[in-house]
Protein backbone atom coordinates (compact mmCIF):
# COMPACT_ATOMS: atom_id res chain seq x y z
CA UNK A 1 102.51 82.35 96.23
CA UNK A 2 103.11 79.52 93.84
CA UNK A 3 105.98 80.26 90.61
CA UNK A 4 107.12 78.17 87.70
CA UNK A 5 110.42 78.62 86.18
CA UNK A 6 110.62 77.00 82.79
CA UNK A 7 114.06 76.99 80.80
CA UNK A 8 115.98 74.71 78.70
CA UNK A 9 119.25 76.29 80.41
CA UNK A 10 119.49 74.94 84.21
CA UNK A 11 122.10 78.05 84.57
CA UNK A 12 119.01 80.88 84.01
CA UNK A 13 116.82 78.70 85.91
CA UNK A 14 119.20 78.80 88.76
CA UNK A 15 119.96 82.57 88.48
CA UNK A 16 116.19 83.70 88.11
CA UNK A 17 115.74 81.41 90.78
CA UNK A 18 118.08 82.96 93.09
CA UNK A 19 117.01 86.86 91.94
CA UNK A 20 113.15 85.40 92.80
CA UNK A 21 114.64 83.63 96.26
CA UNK A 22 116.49 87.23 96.86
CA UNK A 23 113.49 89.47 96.52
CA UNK A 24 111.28 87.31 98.61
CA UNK A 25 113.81 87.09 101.42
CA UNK A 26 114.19 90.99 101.19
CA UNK A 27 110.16 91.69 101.98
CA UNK A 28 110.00 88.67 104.26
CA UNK A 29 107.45 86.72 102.32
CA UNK A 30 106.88 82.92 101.36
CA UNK A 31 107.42 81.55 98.17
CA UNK A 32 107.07 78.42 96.41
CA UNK A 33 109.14 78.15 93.63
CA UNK A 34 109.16 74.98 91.00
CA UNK A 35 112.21 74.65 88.15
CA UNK A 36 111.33 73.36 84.33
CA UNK A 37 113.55 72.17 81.82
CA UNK A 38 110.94 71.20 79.87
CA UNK A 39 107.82 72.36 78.50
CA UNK A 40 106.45 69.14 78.33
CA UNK A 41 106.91 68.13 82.06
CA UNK A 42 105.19 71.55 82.99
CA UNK A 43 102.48 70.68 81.14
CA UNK A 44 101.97 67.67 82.89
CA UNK A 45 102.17 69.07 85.78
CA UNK A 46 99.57 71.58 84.56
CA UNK A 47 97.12 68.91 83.81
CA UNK A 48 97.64 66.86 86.74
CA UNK A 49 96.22 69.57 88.88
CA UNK A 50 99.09 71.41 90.03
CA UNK A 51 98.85 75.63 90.00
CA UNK A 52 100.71 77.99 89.75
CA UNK A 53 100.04 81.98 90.40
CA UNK A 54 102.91 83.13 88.24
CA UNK A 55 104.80 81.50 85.50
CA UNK A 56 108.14 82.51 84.02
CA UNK A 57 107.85 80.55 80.09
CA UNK A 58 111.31 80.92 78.09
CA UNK A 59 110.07 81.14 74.60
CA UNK A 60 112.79 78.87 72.50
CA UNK A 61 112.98 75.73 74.01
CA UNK A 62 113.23 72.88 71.63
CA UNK A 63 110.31 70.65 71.04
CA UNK A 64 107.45 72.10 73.47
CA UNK A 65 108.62 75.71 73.75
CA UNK A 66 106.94 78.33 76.02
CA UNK A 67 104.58 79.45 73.41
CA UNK A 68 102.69 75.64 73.59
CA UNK A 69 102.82 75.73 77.09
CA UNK A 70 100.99 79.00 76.50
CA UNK A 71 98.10 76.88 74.85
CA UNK A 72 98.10 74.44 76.76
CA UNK A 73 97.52 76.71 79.56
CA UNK A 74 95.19 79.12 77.94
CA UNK A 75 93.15 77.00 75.63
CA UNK A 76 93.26 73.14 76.27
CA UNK A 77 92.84 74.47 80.34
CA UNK A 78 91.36 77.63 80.20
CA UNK A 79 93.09 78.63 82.59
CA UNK A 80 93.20 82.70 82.41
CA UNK A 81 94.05 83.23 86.20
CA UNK A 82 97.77 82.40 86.25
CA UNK A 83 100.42 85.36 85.55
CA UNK A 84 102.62 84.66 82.47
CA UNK A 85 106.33 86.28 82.05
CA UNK A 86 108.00 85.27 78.95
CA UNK A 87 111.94 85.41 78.88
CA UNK A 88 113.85 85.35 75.63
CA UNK A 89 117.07 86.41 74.22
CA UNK A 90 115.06 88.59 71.28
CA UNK A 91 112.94 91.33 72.31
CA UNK A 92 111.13 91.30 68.44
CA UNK A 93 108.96 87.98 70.25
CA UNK A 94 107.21 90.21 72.25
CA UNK A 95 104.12 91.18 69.63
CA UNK A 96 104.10 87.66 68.75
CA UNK A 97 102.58 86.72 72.20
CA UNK A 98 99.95 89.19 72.53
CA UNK A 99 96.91 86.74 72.09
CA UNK A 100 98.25 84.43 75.41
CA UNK A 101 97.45 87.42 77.54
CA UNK A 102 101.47 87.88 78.55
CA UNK A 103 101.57 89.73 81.82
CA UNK A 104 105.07 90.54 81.32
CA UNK A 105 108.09 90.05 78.82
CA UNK A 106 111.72 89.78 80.28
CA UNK A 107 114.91 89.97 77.53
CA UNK A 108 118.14 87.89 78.57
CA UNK A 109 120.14 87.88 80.34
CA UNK A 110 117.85 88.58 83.49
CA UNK A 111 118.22 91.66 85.63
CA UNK A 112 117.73 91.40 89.40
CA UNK A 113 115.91 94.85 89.12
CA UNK A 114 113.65 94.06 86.46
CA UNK A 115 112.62 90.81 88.22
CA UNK A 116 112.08 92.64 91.36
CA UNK A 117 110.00 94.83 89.07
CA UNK A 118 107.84 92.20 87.50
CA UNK A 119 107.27 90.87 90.93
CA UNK A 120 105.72 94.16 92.55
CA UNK A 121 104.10 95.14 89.65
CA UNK A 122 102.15 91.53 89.75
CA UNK A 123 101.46 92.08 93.81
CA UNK A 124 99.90 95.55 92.76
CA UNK A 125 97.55 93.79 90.36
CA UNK A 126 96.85 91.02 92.29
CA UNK A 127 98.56 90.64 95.62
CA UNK A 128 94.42 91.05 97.30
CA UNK A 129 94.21 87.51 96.00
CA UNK A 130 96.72 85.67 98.31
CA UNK A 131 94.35 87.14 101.30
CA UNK A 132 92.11 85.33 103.50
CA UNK A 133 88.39 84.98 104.21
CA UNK A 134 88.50 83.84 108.05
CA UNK A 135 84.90 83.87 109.58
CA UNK A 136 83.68 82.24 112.98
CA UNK A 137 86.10 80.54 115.61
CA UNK A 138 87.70 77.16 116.63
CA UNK A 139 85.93 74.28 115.19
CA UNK A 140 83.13 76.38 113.37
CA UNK A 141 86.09 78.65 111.76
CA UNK A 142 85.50 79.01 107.61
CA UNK A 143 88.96 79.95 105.74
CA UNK A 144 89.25 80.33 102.42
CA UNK A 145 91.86 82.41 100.07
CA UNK A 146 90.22 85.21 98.68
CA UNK A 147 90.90 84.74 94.87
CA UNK A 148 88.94 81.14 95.41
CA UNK A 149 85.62 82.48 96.17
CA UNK A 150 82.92 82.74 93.46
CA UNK A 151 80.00 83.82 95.89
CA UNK A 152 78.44 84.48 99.31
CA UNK A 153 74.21 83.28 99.17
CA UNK A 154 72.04 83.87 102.61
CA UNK A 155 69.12 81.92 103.97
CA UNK A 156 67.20 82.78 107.19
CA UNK A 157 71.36 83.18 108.68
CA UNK A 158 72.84 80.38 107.22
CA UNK A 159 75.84 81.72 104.79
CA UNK A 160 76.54 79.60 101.96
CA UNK A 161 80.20 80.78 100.46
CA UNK A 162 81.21 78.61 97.70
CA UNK A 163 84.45 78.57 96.60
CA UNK A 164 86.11 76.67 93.35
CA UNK A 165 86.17 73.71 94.82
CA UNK A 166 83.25 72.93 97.55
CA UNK A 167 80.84 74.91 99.51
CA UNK A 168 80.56 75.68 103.06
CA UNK A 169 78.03 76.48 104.99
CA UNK A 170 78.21 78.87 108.41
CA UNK A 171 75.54 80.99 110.78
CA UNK A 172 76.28 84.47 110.42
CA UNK A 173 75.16 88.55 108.63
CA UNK A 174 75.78 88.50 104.89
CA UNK A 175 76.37 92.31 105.84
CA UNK A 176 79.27 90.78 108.63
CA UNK A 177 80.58 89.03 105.99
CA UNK A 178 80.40 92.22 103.11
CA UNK A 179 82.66 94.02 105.83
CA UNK A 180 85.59 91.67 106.36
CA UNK A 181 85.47 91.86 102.11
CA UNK A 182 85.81 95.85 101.99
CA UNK A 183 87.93 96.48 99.09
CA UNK A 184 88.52 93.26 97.81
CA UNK A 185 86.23 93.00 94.47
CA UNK A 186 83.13 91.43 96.12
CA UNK A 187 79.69 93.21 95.51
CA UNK A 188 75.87 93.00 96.09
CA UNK A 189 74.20 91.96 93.21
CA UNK A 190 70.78 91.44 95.26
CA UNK A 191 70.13 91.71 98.74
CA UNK A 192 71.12 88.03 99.30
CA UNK A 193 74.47 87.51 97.02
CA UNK A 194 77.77 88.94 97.19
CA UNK A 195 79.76 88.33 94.34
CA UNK A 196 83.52 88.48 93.37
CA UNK A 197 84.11 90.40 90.38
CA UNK A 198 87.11 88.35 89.45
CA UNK A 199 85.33 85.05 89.12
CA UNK A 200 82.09 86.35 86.66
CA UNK A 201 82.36 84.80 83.59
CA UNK A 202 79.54 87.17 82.05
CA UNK A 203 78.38 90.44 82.48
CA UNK A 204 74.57 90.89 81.37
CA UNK A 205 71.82 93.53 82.79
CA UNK A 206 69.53 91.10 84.53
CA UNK A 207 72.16 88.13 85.52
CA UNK A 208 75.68 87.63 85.92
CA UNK A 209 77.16 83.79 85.06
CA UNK A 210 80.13 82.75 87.13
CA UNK A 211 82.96 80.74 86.10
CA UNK A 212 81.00 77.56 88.05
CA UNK A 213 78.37 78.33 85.34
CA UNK A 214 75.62 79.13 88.02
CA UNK A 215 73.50 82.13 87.18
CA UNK A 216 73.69 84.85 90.04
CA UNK A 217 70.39 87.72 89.50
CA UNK A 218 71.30 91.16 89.53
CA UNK A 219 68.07 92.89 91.51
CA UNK A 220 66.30 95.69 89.56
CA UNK A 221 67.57 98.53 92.15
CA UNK A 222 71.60 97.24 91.79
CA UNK A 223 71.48 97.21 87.64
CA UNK A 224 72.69 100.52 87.65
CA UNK A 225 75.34 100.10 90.11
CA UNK A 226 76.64 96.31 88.64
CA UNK A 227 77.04 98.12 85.27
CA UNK A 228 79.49 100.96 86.82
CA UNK A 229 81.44 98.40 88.36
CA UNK A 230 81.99 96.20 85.11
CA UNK A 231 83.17 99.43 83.52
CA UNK A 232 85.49 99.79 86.46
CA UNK A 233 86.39 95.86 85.76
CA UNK A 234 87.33 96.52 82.24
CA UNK A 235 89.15 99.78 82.77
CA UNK A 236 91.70 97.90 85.54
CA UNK A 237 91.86 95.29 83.24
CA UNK A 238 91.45 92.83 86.11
């Protein structure tokens, strides 16, 4: 897992630092962790291609405060995957903030308990991401993270799974492959796709359009079933 602090005050980048450092430690659990003083050298970060899963954003820094890094990551990247916590010194900010899709709002100074709080609240939400598709073995192995694929397609038994950034190709069962996914947002939307529900980009009756833009058929006998599971979608507010 991959976290941003960004603060104009290296002493509350250091302590929510440490309280992030602390609660990994205590579950045993990697972390990457990256420290901010400025919004602007986030940003570029942003744009150079480096990700992050969760992002603590103070809100009054001077020049580019956490509210353009907001935009920057929202609008100019549309980039609606990564976990925003905003940190402030006045609660009253919190409304203000709504429209950037804040996952959480944290009033200084910082808490170790409401950090740890933030923390396993995002892992119930999303920890299934930071899983792993493994299929096949030794040189022929396929690995990807979970949260990365957009879709499984099979021909004859070659398995195409493509992913945000390539596609690969491997011999295998789409139904094989539906197994080792049990529970983790994929679905059939014909007898040859499995989607994940996280990466559709539109919902319609006959299609669904992934975030790739590539149009995925939903077959006449699954309609029924996709539709229950966008409802599902939009009451978990995934």
């Amino acid at each position: 897992m991959r976290i941003a602090i960004c603060d104009n005050m290296m002493s509350v980048c250091s302590e929510l630092e440490q309280m992030l450092m602390a609660y990994y430690w205590s579950i045993k659990e990697a972390v990457d962790i990256e420290v901010y003083y400025t919004g602007e050298k986030l940003c570029a970060d942003l744009h150079k291609g480096i990700c992050f899963d969760l992002l603590f954003l103070d809100i009054e820094m001077p020049d580019m405060d956490g509210i353009f890094v907001s935009r920057c990551i929202r609008e100019d990247m549309k980039n609606y995957d990564a976990a925003i916590v905003y940190i402030s010194s006045h609660e009253e900010h919190a409304m203000e903030l709504f429209q950037f899709r804040p996952f959480d709002f944290l009033v200084k100074p910082l808490k170790q308990e409401l950090v740890n709080g933030v923390i396993e609240e995002y892992m119930k939400f999303f920890g299934g991401n930071f899983c792993v598709f493994q299929y096949g073995e030794g040189r022929k192995e396929v690995v990807s993270y979970i949260k990365d694929i957009l879709y499984f397609t099979i021909n004859s038994r070659l398995i195409e799974m493509h992913t945000v950034l390539k596609k690969e190709l491997f011999y295998g069962k789409l139904k094989e492959v539906a197994g080792k996914l049990d529970g983790k947002q994929f679905f059939y939307a014909n007898k040859s796709q499995i989607v994940n529900s996280r990466r559709i980009k539109f919902w319609g009756y006959e299609v669904l359009e992934m975030e790739n833009g590539e149009k995925i058929p939903i077959s006449q006998g699954r309609r029924k079933e996709v539709a229950q599971i966008h409802k599902e979608y939009m009451k978990k507010g995934w």
